[in-house]
N, C-alpha and C. Protein backbone atom coordinates (compact mmCIF):
# COMPACT_ATOMS: atom_id res chain seq x y z
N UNK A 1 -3.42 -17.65 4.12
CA UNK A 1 -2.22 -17.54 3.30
C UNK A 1 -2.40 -16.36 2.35
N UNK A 2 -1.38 -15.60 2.28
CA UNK A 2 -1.44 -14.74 1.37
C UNK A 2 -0.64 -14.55 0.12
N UNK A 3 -0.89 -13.79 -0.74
CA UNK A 3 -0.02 -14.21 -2.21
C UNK A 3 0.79 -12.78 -2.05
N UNK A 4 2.50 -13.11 -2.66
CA UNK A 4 3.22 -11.91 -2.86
C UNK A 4 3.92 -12.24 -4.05
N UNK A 5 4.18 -11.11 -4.31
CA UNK A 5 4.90 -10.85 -5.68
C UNK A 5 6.41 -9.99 -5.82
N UNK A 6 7.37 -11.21 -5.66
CA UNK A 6 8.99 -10.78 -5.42
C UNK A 6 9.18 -10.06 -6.93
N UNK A 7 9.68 -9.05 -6.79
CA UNK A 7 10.53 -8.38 -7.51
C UNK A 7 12.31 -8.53 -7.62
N UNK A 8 12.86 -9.48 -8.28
CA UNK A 8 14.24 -9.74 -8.30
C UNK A 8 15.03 -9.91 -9.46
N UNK A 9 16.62 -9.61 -9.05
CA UNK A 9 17.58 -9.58 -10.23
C UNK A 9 19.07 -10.16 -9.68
N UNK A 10 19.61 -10.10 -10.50
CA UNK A 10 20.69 -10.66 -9.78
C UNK A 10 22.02 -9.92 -10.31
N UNK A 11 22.71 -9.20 -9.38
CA UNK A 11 23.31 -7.87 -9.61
C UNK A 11 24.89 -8.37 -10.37
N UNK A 12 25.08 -9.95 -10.02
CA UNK A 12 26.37 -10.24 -10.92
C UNK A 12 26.34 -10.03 -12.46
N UNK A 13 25.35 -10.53 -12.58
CA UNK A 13 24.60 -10.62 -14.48
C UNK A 13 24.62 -9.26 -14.37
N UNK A 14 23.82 -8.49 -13.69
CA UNK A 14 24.21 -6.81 -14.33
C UNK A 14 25.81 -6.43 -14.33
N UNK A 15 26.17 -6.77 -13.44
CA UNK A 15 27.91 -6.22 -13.88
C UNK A 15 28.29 -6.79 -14.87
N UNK A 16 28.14 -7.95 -15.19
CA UNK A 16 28.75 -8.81 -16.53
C UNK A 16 28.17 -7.87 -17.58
N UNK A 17 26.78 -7.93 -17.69
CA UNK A 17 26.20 -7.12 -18.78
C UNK A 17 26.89 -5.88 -19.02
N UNK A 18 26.75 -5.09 -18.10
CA UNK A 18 27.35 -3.55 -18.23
C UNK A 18 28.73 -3.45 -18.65
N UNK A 19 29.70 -4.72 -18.05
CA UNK A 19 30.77 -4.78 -18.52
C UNK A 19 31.40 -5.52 -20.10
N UNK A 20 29.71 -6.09 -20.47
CA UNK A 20 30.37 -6.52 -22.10
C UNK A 20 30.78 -8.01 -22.22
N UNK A 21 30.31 -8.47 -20.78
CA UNK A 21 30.46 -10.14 -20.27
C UNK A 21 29.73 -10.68 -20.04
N UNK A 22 29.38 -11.87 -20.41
CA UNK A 22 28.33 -13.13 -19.79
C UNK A 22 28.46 -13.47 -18.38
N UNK A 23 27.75 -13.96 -18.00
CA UNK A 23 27.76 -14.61 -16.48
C UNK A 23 27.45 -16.18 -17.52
N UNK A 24 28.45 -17.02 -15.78
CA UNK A 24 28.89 -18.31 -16.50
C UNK A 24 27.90 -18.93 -16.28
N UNK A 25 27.02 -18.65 -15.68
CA UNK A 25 26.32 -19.84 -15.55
C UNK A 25 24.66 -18.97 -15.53
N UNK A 26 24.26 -17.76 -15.75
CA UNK A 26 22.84 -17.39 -15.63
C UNK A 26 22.65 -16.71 -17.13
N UNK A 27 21.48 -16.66 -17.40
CA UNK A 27 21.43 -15.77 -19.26
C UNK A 27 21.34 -14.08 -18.62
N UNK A 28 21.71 -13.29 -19.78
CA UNK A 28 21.59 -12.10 -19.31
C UNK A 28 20.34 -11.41 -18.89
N UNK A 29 19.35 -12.15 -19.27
CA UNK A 29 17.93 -12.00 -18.85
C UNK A 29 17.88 -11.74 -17.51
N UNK A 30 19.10 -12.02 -15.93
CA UNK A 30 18.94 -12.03 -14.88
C UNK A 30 19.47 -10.96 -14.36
N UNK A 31 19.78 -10.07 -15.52
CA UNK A 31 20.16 -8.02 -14.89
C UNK A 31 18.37 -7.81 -14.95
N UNK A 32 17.65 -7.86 -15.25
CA UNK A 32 16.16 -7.17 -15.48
C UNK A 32 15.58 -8.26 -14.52
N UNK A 33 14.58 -7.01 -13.68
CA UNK A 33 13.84 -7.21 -12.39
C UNK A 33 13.26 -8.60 -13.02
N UNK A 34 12.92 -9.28 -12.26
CA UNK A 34 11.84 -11.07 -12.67
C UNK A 34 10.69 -10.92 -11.11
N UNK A 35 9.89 -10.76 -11.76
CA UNK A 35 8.63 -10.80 -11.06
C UNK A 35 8.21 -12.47 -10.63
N UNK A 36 8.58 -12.74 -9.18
CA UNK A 36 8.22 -13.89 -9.05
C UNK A 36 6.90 -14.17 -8.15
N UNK A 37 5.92 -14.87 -8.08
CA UNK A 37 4.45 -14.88 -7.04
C UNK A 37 4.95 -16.11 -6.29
N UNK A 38 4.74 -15.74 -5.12
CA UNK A 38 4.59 -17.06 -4.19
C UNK A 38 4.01 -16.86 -2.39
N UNK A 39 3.06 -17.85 -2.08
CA UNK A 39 2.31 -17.61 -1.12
C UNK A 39 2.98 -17.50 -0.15
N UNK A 40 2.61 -17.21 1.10
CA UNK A 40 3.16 -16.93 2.27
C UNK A 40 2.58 -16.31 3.46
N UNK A 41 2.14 -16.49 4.60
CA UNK A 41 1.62 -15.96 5.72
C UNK A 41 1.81 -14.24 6.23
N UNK A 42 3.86 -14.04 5.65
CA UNK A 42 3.91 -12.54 5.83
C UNK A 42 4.87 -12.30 4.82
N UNK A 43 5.05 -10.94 4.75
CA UNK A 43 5.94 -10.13 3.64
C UNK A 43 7.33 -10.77 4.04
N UNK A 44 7.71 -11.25 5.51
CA UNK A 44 8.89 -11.54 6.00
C UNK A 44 9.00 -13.21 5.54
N UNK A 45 8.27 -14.16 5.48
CA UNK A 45 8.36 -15.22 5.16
C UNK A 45 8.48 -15.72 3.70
N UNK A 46 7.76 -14.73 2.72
CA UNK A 46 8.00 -14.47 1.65
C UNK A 46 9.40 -14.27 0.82
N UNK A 47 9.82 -13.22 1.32
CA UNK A 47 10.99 -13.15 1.60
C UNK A 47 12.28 -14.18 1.87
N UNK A 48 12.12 -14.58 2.46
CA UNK A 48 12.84 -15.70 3.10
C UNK A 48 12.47 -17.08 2.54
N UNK A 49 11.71 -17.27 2.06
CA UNK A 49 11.26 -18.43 1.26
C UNK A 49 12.02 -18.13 -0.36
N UNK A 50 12.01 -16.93 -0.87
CA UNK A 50 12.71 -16.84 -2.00
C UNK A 50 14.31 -16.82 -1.87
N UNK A 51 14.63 -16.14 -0.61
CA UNK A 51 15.78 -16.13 -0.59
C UNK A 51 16.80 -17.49 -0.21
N UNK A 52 15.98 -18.37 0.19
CA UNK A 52 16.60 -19.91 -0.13
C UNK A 52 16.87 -20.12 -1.52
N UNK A 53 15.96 -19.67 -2.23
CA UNK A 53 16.09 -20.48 -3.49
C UNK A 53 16.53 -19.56 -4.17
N UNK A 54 16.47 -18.12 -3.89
CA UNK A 54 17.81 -17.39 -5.20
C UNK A 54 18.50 -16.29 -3.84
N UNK A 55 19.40 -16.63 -3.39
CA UNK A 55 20.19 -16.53 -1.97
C UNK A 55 21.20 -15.02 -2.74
N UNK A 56 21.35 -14.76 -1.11
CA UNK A 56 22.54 -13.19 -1.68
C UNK A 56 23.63 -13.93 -2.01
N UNK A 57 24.03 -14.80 -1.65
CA UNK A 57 25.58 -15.57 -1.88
C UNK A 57 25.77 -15.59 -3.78
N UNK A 58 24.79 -15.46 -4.13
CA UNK A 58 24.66 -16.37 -5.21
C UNK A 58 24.60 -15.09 -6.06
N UNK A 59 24.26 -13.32 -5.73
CA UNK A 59 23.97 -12.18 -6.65
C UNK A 59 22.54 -11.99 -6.98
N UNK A 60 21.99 -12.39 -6.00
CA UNK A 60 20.03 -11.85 -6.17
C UNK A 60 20.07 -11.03 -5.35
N UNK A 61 19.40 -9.82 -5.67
CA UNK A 61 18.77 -8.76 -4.99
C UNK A 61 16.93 -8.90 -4.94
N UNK A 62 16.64 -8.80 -4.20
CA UNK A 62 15.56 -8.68 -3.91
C UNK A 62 14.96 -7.27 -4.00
N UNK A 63 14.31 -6.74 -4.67
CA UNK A 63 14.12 -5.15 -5.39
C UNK A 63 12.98 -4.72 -4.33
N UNK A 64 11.77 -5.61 -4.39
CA UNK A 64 10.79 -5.16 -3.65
C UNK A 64 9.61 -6.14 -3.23
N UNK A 65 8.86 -6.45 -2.47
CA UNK A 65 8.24 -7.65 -1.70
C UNK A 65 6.65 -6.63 -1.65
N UNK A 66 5.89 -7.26 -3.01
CA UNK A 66 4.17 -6.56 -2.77
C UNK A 66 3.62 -7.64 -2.46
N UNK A 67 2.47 -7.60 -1.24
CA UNK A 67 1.26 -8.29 -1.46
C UNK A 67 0.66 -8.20 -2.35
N UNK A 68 -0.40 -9.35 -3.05
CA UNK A 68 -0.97 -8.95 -4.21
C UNK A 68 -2.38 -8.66 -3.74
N UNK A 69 -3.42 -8.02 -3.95
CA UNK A 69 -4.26 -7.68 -3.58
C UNK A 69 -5.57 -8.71 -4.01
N UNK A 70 -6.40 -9.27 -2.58
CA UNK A 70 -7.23 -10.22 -3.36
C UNK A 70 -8.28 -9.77 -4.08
């Protein structure tokens, strides 16, 4: 198993922000990248394991997918 480290934001909260608006339901804390760690076999499962739980439907971008180095 290997450890990765998601880089994500969620691009609705940046339009709200930029536009001078809240998002209804996330803090504005979710325009700035959030460094998340979580294990996984490949960069592709990784991936896909976060993207269940903060999905494009929903305004997460996924910025960038590092292995962390053991």
């Amino acid at each position: 198993m290997n450890e990765f480290e998601v880089a994500i934001y969620n691009a609705d909260v940046r339009a709200c922000v930029r536009d001078g608006r809240r998002h209804r339901d996330l803090t504005d804390e979710w325009a700035d990248i959030h460094y998340i760690e979580i294990e996984a076999d490949t960069e592709t499962e990784a991936r896909a394991m976060i993207l269940r739980r903060y999905p494009v439907t929903r305004g997460y971008v996924i910025e960038a997918v590092n292995r962390v180095p053991v």
